[in-house]
Protein backbone atom coordinates (compact mmCIF):
# COMPACT_ATOMS: atom_id res chain seq x y z
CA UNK A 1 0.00 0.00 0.00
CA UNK A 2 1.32 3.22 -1.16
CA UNK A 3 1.84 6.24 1.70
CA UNK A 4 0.01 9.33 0.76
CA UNK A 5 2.11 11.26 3.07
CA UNK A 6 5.48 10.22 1.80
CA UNK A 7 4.66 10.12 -1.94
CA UNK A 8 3.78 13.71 -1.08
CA UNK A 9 7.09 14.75 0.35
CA UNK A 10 8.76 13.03 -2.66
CA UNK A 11 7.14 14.99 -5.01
CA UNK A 12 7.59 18.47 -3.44
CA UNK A 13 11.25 17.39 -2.84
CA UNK A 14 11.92 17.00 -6.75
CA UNK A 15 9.76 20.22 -7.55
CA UNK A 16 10.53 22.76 -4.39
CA UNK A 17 13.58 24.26 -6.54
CA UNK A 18 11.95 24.93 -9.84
CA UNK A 19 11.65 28.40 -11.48
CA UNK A 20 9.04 29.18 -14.19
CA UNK A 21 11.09 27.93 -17.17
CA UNK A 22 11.34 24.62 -15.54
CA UNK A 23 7.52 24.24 -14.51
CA UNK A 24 6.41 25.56 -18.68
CA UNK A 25 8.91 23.02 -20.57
CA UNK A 26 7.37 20.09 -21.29
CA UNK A 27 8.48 17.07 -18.91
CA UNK A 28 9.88 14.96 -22.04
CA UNK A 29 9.92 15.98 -26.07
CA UNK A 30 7.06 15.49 -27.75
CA UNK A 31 4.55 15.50 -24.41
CA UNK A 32 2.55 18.31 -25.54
CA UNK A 33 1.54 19.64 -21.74
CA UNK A 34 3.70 21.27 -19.73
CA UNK A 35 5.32 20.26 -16.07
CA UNK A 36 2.78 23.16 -15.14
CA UNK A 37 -0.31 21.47 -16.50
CA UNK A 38 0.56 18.38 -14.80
CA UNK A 39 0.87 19.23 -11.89
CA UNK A 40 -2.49 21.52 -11.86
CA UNK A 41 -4.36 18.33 -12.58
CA UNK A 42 -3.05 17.04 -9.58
CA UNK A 43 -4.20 19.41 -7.65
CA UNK A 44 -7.23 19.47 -9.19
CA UNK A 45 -7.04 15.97 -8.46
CA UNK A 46 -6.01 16.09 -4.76
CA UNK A 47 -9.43 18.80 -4.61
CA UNK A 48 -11.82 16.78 -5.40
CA UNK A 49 -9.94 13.75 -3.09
CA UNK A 50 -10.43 16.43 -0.29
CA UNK A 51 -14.21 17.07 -1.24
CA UNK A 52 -15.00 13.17 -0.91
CA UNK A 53 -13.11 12.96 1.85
CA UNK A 54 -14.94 15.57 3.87
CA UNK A 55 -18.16 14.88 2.63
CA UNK A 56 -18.57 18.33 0.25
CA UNK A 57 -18.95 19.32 -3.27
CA UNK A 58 -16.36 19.56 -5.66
CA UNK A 59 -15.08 23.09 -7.16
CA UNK A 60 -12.52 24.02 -9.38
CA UNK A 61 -9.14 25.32 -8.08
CA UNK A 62 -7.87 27.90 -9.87
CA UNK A 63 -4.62 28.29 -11.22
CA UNK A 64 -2.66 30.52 -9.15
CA UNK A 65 0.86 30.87 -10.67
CA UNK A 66 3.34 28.12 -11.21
CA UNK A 67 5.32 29.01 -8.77
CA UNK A 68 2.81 28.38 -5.64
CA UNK A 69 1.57 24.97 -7.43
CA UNK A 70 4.04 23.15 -5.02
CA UNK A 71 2.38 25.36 -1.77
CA UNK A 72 -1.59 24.34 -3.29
CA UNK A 73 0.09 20.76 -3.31
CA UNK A 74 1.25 20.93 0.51
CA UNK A 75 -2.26 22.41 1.91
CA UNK A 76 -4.48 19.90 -0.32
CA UNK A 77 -1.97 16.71 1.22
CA UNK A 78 -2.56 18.36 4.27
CA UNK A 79 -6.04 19.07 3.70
CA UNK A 80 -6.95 15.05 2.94
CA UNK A 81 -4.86 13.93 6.00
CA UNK A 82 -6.52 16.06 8.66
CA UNK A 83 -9.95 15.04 7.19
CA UNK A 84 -9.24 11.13 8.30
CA UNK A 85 -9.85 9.43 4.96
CA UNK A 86 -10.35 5.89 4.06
CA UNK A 87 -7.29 3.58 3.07
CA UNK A 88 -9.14 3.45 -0.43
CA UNK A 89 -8.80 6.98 -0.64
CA UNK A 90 -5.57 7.58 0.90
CA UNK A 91 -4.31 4.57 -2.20
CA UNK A 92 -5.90 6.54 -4.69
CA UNK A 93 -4.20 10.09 -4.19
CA UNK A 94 -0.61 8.26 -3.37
CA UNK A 95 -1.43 6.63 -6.70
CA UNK A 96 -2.25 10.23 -8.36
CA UNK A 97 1.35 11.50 -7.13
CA UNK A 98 3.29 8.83 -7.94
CA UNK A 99 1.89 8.79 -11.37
CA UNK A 100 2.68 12.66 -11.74
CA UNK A 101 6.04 12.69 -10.29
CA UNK A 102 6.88 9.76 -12.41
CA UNK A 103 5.96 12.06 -15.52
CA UNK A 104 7.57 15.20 -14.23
């Protein structure tokens, strides 16, 4: 079983030194979205985890800037541990980041 918390502080340990060249290149030739996009659908991702795991609606997150995508990505982990989710859930969002840092 994946650990939400840890796949968490891997990914904000490969991305906490990136400037805004790094997060708009694409993440390999060819992949037609940038490291940017990526990780906004994670935390778009991580959102609606959040909403099922406290019960309430989904919404859209807005895109900030690139540079606070790695701060949304801290409060949303932190968000979906405080709210005492399921194991199921926990699995899927460890899953989510995994699969994103993988591709960054």
């Amino acid at each position: 079983m994946p650990d939400f918390a840890t796949s968490v502080d891997r990914l904000l340990t490969q991305i906490h030194h990136w400037d805004e060249r790094r997060w708009r290149a694409a993440p390999s030739p060819g992949a037609g979205i940038s490291r940017s996009e990526l990780a906004q659908g994670l935390v778009q991702r991580l959102a609606d985890l959040g909403a099922e795991a406290e019960n309430r609606a989904v919404r859209a997150v807005p895109h900030l800037h690139d540079l606070v995508l790695r701060d949304q990505l801290r409060v949303l982990a932190d968000d979906i541990l405080a709210a005492g989710p399921s194991d199921d859930l926990l699995d899927r969002a460890a899953m989510a980041t995994d699969e994103i840092r993988a591709q960054l």
